[in-house]
Protein backbone atom coordinates (compact mmCIF):
# COMPACT_ATOMS: atom_id res chain seq x y z
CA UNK A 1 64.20 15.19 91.39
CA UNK A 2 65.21 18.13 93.25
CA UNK A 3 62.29 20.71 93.23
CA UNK A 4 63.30 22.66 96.60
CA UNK A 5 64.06 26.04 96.49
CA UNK A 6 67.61 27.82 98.03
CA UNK A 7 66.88 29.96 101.03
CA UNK A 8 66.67 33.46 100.20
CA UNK A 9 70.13 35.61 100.52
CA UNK A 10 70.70 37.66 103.08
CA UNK A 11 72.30 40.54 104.35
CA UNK A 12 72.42 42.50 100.95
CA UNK A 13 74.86 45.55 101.62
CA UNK A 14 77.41 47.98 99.36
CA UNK A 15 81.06 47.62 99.65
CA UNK A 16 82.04 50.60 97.57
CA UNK A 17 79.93 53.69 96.17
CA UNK A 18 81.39 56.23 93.80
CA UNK A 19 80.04 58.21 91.19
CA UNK A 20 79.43 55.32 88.43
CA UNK A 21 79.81 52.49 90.78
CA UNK A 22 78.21 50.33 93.28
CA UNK A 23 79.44 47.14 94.26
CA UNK A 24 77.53 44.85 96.42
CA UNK A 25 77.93 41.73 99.13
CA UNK A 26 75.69 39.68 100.83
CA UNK A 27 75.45 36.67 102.35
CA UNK A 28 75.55 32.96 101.34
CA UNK A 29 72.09 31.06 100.48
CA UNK A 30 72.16 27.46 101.87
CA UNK A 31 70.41 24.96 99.68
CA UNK A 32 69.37 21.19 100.41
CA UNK A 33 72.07 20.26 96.97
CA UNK A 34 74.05 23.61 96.99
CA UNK A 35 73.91 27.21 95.96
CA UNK A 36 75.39 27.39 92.51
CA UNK A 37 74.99 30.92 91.77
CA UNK A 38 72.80 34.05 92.55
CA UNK A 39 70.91 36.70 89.78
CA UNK A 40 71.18 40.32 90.38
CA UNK A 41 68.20 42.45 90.04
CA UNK A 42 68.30 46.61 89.46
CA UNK A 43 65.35 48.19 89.86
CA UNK A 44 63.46 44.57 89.07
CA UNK A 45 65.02 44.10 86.16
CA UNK A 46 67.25 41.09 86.09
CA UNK A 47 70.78 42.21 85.22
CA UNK A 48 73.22 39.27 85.14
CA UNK A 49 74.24 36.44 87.30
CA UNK A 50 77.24 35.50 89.37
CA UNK A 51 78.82 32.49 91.05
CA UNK A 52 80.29 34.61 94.25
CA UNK A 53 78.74 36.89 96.39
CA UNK A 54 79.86 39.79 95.47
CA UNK A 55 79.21 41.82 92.14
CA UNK A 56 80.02 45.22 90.83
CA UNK A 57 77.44 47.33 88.47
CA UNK A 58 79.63 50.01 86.20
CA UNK A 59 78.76 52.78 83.80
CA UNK A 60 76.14 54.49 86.80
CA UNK A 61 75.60 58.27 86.53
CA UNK A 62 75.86 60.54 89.05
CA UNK A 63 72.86 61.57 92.06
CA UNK A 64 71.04 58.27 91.04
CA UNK A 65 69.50 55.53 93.20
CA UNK A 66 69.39 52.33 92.18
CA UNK A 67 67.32 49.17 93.77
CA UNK A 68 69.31 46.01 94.51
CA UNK A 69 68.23 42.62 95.19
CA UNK A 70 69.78 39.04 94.71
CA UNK A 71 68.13 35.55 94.20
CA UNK A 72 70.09 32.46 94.75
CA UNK A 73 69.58 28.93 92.72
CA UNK A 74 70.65 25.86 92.42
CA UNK A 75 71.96 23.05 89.23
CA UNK A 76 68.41 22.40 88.62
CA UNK A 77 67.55 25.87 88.10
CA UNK A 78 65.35 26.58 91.43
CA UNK A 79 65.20 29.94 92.23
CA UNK A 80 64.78 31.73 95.88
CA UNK A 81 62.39 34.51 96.27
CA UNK A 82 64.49 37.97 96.08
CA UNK A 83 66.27 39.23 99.07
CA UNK A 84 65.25 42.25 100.52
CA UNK A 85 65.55 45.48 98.85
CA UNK A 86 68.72 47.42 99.08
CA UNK A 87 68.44 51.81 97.60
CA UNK A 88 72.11 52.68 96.07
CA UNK A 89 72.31 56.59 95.62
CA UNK A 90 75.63 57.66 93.65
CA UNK A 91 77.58 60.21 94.99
């Protein structure tokens, strides 16, 4: 029974900014069975999930920041601690 954790992501970083936009990238998680996706968190708050490393978060207003951070896991449902903190200001 696999009970080990993935290794935290990485490298957290925007790829685009616009007014209602941000889309993020980061880096792959390695895992002792493989990554099979990561969760997205804004401002703590668990958002949504992905199987790539890259996401996109629509509908933002203008002159905001927004907190980012990403958690990897794995087919048995172990979850890294979150990545390091990432502050999105719309523009």
């Amino acid at each position: 029974m696999d009970t080990t954790a993935p290794q935290v992501p990485t490298n957290l970083r925007t790829t685009s900014v616009i007014s209602t936009q941000v889309s993020l990238t980061w880096d792959a998680a390695w895992d002792n069975v493989g990554v099979t996706g990561y969760q997205i968190f804004v401002n703590d708050r668990a958002v949504g999930t992905v199987t790539g490393r890259t996401w996109t978060h629509y509908g933002l207003s203008w002159n905001q920041t927004y907190s980012y951070r990403v958690a990897a896991y794995d087919a048995r449902g172990n979850q890294s601690a979150w990545s390091s903190p990432i502050w999105v200001t719309t523009k």
